[in-house]
N, C-alpha and C. Protein backbone atom coordinates (compact mmCIF):
# COMPACT_ATOMS: atom_id res chain seq x y z
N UNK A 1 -15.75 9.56 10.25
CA UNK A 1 -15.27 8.84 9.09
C UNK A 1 -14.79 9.85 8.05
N UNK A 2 -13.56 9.30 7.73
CA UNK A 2 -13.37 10.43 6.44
C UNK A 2 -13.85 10.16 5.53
N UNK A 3 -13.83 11.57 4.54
CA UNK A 3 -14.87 12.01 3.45
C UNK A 3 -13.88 11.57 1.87
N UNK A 4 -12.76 11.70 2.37
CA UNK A 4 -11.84 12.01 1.35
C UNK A 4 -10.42 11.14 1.92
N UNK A 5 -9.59 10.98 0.90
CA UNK A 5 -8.10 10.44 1.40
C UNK A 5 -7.56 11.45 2.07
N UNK A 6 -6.92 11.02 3.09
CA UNK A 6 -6.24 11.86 4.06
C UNK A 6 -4.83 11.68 3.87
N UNK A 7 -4.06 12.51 3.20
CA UNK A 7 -3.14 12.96 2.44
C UNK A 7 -1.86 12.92 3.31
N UNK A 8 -1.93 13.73 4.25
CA UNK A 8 -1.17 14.34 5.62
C UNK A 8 -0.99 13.04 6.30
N UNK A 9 -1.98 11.96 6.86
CA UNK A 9 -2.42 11.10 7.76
C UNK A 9 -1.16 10.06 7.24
N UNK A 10 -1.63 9.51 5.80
CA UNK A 10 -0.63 8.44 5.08
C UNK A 10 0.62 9.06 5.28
N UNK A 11 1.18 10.09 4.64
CA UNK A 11 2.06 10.41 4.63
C UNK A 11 3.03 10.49 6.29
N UNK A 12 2.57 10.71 7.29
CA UNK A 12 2.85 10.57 8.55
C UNK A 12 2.69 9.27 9.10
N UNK A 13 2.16 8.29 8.70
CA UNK A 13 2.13 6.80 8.63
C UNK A 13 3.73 6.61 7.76
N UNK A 14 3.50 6.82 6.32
CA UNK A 14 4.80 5.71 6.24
C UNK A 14 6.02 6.39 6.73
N UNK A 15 6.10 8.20 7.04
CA UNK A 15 7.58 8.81 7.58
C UNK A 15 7.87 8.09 8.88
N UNK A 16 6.82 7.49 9.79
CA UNK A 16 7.24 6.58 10.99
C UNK A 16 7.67 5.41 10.53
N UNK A 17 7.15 4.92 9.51
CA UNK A 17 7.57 3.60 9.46
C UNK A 17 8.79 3.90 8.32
N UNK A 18 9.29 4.53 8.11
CA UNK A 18 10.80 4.75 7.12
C UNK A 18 10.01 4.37 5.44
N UNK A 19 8.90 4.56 5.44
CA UNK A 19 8.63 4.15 3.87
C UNK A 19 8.46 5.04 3.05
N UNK A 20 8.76 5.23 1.59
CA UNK A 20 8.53 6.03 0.73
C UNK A 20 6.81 5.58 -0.56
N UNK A 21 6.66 6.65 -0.92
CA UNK A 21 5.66 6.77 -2.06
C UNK A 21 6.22 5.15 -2.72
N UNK A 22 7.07 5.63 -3.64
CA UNK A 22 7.31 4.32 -4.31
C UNK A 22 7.37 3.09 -3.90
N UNK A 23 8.15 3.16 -2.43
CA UNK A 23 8.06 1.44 -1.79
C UNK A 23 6.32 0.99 -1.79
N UNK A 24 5.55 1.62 -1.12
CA UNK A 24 4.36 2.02 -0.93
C UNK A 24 3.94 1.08 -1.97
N UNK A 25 4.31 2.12 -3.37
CA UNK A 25 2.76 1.88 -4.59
C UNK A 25 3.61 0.01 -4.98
N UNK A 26 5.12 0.17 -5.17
CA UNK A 26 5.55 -1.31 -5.53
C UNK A 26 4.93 -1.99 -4.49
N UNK A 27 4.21 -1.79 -3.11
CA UNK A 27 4.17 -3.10 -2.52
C UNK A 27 2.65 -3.66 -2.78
N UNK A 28 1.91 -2.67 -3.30
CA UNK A 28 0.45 -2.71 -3.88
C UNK A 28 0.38 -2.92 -4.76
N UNK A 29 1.53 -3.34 -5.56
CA UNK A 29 1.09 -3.70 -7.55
C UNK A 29 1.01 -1.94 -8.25
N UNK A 30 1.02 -1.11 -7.42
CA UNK A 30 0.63 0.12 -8.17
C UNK A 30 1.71 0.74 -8.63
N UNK A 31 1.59 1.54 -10.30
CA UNK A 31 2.70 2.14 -10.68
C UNK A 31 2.52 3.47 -9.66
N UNK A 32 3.94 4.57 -9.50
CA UNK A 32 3.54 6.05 -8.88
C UNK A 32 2.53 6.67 -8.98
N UNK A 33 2.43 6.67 -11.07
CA UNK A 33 1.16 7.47 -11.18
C UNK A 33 -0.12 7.18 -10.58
N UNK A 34 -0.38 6.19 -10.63
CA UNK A 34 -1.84 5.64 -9.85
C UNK A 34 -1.73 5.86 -8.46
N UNK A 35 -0.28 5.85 -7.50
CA UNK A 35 -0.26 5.75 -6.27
C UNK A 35 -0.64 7.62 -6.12
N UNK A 36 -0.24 8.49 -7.08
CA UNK A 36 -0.20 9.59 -6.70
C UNK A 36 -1.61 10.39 -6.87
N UNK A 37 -2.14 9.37 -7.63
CA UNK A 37 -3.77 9.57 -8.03
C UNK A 37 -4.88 9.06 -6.49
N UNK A 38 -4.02 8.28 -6.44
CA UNK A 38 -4.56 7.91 -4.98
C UNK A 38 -4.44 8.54 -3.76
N UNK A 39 -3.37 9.53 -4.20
CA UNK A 39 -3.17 10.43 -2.74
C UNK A 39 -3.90 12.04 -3.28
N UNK A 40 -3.95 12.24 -4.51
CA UNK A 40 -4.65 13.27 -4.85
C UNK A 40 -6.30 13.51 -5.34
N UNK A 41 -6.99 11.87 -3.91
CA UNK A 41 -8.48 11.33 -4.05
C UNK A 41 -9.01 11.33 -5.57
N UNK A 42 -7.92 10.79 -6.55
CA UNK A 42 -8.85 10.89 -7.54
C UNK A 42 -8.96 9.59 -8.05
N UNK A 43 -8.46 8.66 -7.20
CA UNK A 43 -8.62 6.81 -7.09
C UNK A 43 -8.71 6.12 -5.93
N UNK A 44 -9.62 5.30 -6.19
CA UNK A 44 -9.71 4.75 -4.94
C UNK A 44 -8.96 3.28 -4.94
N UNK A 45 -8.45 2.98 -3.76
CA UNK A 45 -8.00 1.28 -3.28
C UNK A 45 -9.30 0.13 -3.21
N UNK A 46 -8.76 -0.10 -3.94
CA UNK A 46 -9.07 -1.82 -3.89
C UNK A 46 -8.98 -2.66 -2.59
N UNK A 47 -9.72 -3.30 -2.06
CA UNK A 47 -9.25 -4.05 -0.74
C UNK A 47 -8.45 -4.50 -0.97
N UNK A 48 -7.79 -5.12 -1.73
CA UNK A 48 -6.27 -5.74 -1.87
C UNK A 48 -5.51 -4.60 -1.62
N UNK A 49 -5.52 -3.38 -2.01
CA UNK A 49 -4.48 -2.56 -2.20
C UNK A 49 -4.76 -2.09 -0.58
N UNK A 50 -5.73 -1.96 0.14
CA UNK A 50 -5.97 -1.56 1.48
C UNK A 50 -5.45 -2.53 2.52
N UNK A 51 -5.43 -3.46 1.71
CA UNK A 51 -4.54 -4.64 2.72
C UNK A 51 -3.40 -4.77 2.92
N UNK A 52 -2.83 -4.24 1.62
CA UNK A 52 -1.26 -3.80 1.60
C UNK A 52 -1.13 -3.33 2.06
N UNK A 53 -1.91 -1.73 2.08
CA UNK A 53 -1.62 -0.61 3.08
C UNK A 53 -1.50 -1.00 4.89
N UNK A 54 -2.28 -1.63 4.97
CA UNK A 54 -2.36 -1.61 6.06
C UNK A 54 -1.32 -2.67 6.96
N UNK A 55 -0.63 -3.29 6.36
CA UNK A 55 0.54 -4.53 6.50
C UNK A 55 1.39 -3.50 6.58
N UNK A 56 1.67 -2.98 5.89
CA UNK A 56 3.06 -2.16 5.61
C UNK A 56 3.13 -0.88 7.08
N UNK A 57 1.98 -0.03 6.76
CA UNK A 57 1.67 0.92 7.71
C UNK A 57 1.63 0.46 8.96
N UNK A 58 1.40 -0.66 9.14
CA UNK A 58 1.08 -1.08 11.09
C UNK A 58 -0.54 -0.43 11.31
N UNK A 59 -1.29 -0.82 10.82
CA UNK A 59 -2.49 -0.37 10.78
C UNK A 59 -3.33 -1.33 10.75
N UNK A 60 -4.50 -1.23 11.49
CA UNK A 60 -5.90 -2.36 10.73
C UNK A 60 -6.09 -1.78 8.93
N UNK A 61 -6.91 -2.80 8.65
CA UNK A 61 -7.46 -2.59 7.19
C UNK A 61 -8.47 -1.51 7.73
N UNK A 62 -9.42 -1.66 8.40
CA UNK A 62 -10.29 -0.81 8.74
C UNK A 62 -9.71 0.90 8.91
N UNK A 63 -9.17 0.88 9.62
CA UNK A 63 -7.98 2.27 9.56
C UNK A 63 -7.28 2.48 8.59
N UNK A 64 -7.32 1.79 7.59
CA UNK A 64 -6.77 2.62 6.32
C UNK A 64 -7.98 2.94 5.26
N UNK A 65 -8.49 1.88 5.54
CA UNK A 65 -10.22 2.52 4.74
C UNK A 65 -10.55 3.95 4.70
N UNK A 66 -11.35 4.19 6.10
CA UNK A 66 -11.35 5.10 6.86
C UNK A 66 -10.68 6.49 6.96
N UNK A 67 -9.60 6.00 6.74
CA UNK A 67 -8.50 7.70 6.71
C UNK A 67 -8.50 7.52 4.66
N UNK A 68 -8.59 6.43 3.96
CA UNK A 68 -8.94 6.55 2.35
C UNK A 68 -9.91 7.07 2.20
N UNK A 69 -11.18 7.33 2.65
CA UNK A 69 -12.11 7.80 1.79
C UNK A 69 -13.47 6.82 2.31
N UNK A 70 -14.64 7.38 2.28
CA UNK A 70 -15.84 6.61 2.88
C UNK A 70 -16.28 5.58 2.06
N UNK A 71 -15.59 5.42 0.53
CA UNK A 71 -16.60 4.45 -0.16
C UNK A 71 -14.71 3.10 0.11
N UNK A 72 -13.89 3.28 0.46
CA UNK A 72 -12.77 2.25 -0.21
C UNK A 72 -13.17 1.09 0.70
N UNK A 73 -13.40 0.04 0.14
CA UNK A 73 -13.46 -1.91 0.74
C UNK A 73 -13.08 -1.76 1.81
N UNK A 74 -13.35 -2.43 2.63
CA UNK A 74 -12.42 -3.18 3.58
C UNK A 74 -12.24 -4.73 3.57
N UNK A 75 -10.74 -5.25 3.39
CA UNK A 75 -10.59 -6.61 2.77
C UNK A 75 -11.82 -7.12 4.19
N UNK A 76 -12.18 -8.23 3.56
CA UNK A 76 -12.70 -9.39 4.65
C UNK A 76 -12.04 -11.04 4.97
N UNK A 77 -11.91 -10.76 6.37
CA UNK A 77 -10.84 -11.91 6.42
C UNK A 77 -11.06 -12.94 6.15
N UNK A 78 -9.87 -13.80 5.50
CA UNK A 78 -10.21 -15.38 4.84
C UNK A 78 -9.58 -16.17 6.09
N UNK A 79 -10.35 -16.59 6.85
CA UNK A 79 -9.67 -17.66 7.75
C UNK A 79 -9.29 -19.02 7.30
N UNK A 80 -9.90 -19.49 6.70
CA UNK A 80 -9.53 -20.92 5.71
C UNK A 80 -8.59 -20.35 4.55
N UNK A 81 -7.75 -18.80 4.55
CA UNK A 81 -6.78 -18.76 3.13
C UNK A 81 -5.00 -19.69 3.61
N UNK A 82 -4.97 -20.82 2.68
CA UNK A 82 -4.11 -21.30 2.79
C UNK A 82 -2.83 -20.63 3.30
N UNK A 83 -1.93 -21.28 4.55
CA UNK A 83 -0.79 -20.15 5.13
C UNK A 83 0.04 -20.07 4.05
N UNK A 84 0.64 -21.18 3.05
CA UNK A 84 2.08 -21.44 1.83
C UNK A 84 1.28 -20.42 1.19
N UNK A 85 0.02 -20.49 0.57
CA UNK A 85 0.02 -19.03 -0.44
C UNK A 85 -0.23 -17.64 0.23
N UNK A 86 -0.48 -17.45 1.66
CA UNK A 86 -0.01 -16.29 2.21
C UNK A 86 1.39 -15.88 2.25
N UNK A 87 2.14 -17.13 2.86
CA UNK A 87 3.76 -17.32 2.75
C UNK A 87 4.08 -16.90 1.09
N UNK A 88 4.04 -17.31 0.15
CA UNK A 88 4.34 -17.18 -1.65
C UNK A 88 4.04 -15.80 -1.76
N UNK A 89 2.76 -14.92 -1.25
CA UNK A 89 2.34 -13.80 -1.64
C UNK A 89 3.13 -12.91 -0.64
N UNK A 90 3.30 -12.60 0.18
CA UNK A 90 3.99 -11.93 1.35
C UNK A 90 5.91 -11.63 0.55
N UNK A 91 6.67 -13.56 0.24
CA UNK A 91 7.51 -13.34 -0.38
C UNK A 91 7.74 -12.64 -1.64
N UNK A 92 6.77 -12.80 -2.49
CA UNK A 92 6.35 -11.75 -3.61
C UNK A 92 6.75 -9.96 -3.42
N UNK A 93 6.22 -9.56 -2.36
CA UNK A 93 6.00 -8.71 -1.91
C UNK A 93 7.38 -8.34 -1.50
N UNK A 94 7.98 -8.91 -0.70
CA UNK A 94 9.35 -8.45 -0.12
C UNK A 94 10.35 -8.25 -1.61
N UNK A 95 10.54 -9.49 -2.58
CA UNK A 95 10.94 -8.85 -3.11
C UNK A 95 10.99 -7.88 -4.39
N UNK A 96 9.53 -7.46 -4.47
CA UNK A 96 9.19 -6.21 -5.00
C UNK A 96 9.57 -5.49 -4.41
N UNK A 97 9.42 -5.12 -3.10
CA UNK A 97 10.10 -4.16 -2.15
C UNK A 97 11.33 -4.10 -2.41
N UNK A 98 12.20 -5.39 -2.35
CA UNK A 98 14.06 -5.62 -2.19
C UNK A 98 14.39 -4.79 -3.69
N UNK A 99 13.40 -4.56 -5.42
CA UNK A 99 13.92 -4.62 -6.50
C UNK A 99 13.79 -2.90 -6.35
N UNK A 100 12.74 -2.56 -5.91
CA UNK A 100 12.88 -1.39 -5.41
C UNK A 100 13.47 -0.16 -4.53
N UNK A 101 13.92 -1.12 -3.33
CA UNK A 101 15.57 -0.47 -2.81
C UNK A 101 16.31 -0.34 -3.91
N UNK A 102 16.82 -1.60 -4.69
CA UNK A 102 18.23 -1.72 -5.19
C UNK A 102 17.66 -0.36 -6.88
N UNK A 103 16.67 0.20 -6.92
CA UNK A 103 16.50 0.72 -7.60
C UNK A 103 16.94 2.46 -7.63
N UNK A 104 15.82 2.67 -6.03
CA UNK A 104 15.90 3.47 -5.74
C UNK A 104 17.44 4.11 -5.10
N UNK A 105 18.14 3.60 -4.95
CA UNK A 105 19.46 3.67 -4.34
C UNK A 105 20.59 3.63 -5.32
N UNK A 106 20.41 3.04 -6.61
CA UNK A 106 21.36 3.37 -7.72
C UNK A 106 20.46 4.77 -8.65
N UNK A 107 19.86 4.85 -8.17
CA UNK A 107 19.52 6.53 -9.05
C UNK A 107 18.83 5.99 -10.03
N UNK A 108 18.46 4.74 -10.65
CA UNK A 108 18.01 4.86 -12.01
C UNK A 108 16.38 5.22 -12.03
N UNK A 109 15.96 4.96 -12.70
CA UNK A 109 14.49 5.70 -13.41
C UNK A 109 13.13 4.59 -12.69
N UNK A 110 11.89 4.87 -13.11
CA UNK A 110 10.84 4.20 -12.44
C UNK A 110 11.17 2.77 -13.19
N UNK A 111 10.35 1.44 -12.29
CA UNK A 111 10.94 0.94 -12.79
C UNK A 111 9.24 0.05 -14.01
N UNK A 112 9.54 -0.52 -14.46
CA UNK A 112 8.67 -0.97 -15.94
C UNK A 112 8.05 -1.68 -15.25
């Protein structure tokens, strides 16, 4: 079990999956700074935010715990969580992701 966030590990997770830092922290609610606090173990994820991770990455939640650090959650599954507000939250998500392409690709600044 790791001791600490595994820095190298994430980072070789999202270069397979074509993702950047920023897509990353926008798809977790997290600004950079916090995402970068999170890669420099000096914050830990939230099971929500480990759930993200692990959607995005192609990973169990458990495997992103794990390579985070020995104390981070692991979400616990809601089998009775309604599918329309999985569906509403998921769409949420994409287009935080979509505002963040069109961000990152015109050059402008982080976004508010």
């Amino acid at each position: 079990m790791a001791l600490f966030f595994d820095r190298g590990w994430f980072e070789a997770r999202m270069a397979d999956r074509g993702l950047s830092a920023p897509v990353l922290a926008a798809a977790a609610g997290l600004s950079e700074a916090e995402l970068a606090l999170v890669f420099k173990d000096q914050r830990e994820l939230s099971a929500g935010e480990v759930a993200v991770f692990a959607e995005l990455l192609g990973e169990t939640a458990a495997e992103i715990a794990r390579q985070a650090g020995v104390s981070t959650p692991v979400p616990s599954p809601a089998p009775d969580q309604d599918p329309l507000a999985r569906i509403a939250a998921l769409e949420r998500r994409v287009a935080t992701l979509e505002a963040e392409i069109v961000r990152l690709r015109s050059g402008t600044g982080p976004s508010a």
